[in-house]
PDB file of N, CA and C in Angstrom:
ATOM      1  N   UNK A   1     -19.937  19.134  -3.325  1.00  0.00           N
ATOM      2  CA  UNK A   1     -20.615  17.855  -3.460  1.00  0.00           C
ATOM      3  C   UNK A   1     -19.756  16.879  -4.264  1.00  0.00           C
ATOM      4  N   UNK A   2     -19.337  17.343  -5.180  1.00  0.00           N
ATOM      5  CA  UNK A   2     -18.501  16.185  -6.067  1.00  0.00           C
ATOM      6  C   UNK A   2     -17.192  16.028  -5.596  1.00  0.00           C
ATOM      7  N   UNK A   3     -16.697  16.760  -4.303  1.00  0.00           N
ATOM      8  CA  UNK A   3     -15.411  16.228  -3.901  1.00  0.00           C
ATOM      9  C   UNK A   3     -15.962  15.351  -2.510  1.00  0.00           C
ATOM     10  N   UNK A   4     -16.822  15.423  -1.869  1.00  0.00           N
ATOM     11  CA  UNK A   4     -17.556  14.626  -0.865  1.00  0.00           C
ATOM     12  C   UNK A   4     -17.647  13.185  -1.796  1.00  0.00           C
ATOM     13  N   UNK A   5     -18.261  13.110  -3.140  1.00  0.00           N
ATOM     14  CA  UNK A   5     -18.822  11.953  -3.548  1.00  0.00           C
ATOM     15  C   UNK A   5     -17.338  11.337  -4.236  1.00  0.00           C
ATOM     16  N   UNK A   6     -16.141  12.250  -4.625  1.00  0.00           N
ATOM     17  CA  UNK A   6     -14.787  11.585  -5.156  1.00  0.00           C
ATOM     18  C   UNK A   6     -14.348  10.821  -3.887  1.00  0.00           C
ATOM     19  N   UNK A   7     -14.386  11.512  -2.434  1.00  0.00           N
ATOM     20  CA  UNK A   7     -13.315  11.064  -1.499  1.00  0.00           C
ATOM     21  C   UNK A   7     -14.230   9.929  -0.831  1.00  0.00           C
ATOM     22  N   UNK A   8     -15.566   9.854  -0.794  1.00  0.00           N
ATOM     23  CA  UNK A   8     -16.250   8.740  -0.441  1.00  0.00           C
ATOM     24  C   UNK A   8     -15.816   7.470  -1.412  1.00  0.00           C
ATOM     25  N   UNK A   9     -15.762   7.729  -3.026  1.00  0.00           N
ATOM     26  CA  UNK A   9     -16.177   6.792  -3.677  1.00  0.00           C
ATOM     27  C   UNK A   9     -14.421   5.977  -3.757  1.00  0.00           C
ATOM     28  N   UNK A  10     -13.665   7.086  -3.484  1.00  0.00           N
ATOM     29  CA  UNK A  10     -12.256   6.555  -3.645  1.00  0.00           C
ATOM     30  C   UNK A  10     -11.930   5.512  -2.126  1.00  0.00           C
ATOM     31  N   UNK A  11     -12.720   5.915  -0.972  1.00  0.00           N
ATOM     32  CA  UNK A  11     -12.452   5.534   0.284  1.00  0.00           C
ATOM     33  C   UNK A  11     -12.901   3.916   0.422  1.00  0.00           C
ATOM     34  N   UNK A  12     -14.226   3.750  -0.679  1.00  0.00           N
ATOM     35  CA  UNK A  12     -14.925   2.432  -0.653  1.00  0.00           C
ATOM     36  C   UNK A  12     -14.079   1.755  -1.301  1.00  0.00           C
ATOM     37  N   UNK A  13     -13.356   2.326  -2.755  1.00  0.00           N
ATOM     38  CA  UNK A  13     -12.645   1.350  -3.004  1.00  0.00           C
ATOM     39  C   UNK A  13     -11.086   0.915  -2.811  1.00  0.00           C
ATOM     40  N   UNK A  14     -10.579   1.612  -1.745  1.00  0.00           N
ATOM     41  CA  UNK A  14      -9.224   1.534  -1.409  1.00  0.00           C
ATOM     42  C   UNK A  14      -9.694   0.220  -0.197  1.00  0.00           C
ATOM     43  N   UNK A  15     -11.201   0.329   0.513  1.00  0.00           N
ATOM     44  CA  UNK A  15     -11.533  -0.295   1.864  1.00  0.00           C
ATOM     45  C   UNK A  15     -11.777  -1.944   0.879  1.00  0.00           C
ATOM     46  N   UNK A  16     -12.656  -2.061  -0.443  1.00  0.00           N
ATOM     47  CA  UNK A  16     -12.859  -3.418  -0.853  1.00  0.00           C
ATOM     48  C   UNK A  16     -11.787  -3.697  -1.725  1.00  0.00           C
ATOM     49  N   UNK A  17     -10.986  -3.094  -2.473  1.00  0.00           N
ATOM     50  CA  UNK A  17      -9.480  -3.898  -2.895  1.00  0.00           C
ATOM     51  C   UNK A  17      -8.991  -4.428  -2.202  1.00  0.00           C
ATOM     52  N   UNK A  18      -8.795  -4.516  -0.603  1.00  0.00           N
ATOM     53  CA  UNK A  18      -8.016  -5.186   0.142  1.00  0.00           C
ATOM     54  C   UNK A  18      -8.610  -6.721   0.082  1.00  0.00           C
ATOM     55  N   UNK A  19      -9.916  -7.019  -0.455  1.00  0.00           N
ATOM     56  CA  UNK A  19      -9.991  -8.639  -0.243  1.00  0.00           C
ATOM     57  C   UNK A  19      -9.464  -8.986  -1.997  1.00  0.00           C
ATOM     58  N   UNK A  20      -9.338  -8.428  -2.579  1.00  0.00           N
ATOM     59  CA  UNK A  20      -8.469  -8.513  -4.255  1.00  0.00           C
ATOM     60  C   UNK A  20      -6.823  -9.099  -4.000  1.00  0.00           C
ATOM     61  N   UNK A  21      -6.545  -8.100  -2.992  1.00  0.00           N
ATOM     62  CA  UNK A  21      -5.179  -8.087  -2.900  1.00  0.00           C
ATOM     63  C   UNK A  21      -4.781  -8.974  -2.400  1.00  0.00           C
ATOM     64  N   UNK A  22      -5.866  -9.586  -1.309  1.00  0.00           N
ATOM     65  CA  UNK A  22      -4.645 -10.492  -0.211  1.00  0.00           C
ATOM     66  C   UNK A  22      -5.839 -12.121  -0.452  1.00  0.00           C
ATOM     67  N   UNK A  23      -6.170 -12.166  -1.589  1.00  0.00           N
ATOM     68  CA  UNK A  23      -6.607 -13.384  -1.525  1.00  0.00           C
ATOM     69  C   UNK A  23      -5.738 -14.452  -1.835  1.00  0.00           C
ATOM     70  N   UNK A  24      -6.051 -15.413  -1.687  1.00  0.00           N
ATOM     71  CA  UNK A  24      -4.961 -17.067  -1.829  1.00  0.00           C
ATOM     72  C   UNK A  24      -4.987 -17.435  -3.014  1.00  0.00           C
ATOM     73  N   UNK A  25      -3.954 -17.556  -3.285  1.00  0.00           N
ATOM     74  CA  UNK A  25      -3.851 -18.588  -4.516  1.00  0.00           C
ATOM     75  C   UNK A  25      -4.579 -19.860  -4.509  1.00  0.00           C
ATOM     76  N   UNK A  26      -4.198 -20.538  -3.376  1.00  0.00           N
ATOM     77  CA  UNK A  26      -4.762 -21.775  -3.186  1.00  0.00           C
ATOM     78  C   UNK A  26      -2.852 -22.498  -3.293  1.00  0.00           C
ATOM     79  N   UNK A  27      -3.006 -23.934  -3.476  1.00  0.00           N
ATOM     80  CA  UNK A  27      -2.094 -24.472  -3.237  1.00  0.00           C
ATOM     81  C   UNK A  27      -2.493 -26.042  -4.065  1.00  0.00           C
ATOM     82  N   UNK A  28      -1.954 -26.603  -4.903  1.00  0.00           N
ATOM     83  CA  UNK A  28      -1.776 -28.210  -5.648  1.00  0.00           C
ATOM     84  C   UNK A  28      -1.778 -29.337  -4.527  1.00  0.00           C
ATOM     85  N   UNK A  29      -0.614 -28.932  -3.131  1.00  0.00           N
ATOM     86  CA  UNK A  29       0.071 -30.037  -2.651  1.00  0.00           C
ATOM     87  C   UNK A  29      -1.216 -30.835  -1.631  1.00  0.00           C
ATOM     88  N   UNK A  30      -0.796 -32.432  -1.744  1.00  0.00           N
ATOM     89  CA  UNK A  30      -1.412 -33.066  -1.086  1.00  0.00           C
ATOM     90  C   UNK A  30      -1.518 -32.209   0.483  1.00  0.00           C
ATOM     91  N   UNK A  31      -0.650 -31.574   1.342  1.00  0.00           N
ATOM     92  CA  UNK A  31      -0.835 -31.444   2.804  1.00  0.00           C
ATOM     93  C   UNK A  31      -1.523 -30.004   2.693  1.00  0.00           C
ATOM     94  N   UNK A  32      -1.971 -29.235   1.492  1.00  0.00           N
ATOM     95  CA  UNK A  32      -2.200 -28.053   1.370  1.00  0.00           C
ATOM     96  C   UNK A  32      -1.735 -26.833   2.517  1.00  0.00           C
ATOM     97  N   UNK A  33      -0.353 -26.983   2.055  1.00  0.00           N
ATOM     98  CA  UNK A  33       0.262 -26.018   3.112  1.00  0.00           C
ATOM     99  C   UNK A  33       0.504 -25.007   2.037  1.00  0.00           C
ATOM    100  N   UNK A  34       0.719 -23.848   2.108  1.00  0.00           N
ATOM    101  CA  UNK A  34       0.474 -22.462   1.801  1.00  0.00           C
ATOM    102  C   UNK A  34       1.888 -21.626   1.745  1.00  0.00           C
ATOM    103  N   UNK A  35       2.591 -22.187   2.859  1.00  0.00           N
ATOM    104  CA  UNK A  35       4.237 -21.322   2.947  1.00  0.00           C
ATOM    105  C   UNK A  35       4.862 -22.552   2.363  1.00  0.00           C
ATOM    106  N   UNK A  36       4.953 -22.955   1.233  1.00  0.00           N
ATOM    107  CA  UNK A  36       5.867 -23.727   0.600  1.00  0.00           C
ATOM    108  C   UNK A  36       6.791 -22.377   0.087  1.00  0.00           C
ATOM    109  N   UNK A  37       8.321 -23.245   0.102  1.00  0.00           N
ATOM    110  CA  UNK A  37       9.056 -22.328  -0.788  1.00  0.00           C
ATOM    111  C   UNK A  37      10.356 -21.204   0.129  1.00  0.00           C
ATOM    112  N   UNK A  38      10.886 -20.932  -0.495  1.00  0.00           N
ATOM    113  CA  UNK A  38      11.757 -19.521  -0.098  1.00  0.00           C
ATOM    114  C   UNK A  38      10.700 -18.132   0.571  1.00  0.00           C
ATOM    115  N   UNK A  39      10.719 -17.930   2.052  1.00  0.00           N
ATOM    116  CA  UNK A  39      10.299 -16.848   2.279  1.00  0.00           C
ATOM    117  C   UNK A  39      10.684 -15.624   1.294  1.00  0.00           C
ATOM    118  N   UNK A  40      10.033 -14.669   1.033  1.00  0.00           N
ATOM    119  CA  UNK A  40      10.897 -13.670   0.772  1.00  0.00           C
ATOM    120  C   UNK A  40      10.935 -11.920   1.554  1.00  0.00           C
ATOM    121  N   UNK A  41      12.309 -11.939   1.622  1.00  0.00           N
ATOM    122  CA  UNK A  41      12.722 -10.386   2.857  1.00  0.00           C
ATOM    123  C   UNK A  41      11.962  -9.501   2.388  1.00  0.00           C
ATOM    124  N   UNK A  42      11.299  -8.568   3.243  1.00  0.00           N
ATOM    125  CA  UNK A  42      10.607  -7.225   2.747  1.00  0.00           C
ATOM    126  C   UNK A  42      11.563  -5.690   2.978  1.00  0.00           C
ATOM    127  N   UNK A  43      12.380  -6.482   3.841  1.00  0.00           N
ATOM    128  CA  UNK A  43      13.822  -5.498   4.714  1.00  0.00           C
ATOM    129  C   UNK A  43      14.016  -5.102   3.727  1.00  0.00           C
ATOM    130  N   UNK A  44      14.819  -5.402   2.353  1.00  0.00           N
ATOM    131  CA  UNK A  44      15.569  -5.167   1.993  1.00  0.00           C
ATOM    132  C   UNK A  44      15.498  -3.456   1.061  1.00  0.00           C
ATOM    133  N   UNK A  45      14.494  -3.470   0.485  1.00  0.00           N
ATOM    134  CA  UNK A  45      14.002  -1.814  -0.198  1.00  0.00           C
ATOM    135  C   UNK A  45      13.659  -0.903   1.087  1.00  0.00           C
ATOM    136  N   UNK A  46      13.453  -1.313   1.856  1.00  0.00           N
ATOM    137  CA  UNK A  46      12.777  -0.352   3.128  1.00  0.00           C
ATOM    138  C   UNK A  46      13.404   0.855   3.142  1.00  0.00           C
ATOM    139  N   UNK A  47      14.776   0.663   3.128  1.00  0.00           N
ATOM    140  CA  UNK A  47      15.167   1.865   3.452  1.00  0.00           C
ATOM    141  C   UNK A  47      15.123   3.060   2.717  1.00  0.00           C
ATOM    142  N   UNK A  48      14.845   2.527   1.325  1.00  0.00           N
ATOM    143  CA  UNK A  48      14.324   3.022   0.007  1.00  0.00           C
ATOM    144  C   UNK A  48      13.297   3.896   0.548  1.00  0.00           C
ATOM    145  N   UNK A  49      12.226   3.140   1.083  1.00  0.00           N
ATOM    146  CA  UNK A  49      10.735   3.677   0.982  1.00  0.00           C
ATOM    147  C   UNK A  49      10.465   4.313   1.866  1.00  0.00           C
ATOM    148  N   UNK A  50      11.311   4.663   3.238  1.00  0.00           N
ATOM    149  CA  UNK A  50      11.756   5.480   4.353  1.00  0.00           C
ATOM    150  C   UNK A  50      12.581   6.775   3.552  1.00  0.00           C
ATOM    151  N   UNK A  51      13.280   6.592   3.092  1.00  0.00           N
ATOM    152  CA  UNK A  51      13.901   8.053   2.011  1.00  0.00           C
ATOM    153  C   UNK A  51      12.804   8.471   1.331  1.00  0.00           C
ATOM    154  N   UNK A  52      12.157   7.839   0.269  1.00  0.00           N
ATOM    155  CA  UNK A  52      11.243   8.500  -0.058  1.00  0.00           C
ATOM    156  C   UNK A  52       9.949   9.495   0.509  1.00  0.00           C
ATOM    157  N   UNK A  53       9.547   8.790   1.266  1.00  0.00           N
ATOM    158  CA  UNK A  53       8.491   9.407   2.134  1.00  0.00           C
ATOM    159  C   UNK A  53       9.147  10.617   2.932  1.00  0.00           C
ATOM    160  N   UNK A  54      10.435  10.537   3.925  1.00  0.00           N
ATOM    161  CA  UNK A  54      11.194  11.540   4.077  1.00  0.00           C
ATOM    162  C   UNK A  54      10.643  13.286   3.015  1.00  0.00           C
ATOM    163  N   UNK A  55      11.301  12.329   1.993  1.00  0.00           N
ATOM    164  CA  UNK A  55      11.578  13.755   0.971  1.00  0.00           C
ATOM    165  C   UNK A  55       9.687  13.873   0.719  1.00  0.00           C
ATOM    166  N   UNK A  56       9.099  13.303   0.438  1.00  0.00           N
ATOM    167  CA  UNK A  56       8.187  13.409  -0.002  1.00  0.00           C
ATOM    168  C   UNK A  56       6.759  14.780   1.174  1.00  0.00           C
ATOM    169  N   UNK A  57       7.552  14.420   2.594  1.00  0.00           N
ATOM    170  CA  UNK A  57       7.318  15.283   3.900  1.00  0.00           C
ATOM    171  C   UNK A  57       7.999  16.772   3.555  1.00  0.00           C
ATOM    172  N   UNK A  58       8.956  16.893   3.315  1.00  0.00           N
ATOM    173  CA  UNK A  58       9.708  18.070   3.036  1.00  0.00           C
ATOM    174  C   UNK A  58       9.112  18.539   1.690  1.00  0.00           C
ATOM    175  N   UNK A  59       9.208  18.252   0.511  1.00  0.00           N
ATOM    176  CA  UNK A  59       8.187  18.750  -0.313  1.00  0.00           C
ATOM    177  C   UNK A  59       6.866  19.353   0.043  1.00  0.00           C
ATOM    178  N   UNK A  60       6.449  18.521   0.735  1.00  0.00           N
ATOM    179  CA  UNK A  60       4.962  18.726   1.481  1.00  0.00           C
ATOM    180  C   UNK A  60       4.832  19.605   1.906  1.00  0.00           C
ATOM    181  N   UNK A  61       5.401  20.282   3.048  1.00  0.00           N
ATOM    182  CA  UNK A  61       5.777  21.268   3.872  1.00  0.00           C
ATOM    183  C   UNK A  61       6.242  22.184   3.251  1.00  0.00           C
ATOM    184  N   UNK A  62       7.052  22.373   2.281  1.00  0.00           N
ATOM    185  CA  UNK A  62       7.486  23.604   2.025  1.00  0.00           C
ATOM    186  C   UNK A  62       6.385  24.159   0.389  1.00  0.00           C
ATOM    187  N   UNK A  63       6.102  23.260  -0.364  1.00  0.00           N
ATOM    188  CA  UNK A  63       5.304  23.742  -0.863  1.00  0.00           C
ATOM    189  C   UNK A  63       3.720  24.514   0.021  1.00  0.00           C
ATOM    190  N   UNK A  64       3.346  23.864   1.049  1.00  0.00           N
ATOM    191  CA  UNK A  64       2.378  24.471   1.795  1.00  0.00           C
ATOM    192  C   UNK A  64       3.114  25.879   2.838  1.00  0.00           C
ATOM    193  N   UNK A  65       4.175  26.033   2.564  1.00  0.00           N
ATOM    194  CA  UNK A  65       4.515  27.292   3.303  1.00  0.00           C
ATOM    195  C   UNK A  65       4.932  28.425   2.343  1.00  0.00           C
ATOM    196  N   UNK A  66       5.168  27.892   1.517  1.00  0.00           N
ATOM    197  CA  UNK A  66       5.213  28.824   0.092  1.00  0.00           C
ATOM    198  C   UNK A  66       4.203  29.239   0.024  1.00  0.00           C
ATOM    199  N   UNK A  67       2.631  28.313   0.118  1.00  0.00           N
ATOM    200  CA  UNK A  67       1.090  28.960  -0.009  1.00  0.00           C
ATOM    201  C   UNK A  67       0.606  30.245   0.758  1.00  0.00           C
ATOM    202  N   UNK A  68       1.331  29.996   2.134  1.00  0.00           N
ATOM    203  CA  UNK A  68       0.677  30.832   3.786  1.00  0.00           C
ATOM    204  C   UNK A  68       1.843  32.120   3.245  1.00  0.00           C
TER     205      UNK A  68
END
């Protein structure tokens, strides 16, 4: 019961942080445009966060075959 009511209660709030996360600032300028400014690249760590997860699969796996 209390891991039913952890993975529910963790599921509601991973589902309502998302309107936290991606709300607007808002914007000052008279034409209230929103993409003022320097885009910025998301490319650039990726490949970072593709290695990680990698290793993070292999950990995964071999600690669960160590278990069986």
């Amino acid at each position: 019961m209390k891991n039913t009511a952890l993975k529910l209660y963790l599921t509601i709030v991973c589902l309502f942080s998302s309107v936290l996360i991606f709300a607007n600032p808002g914007d000052d300028s008279d034409t209230g445009d929103l993409e003022g400014g320097e885009p910025m690249p998301i490319n650039g760590k990726l490949i970072f966060l593709a290695l990680v997860g990698v290793l993070f699969a292999i950990y995964t796996f071999r600690k669960n075959r160590k278990l069986a």
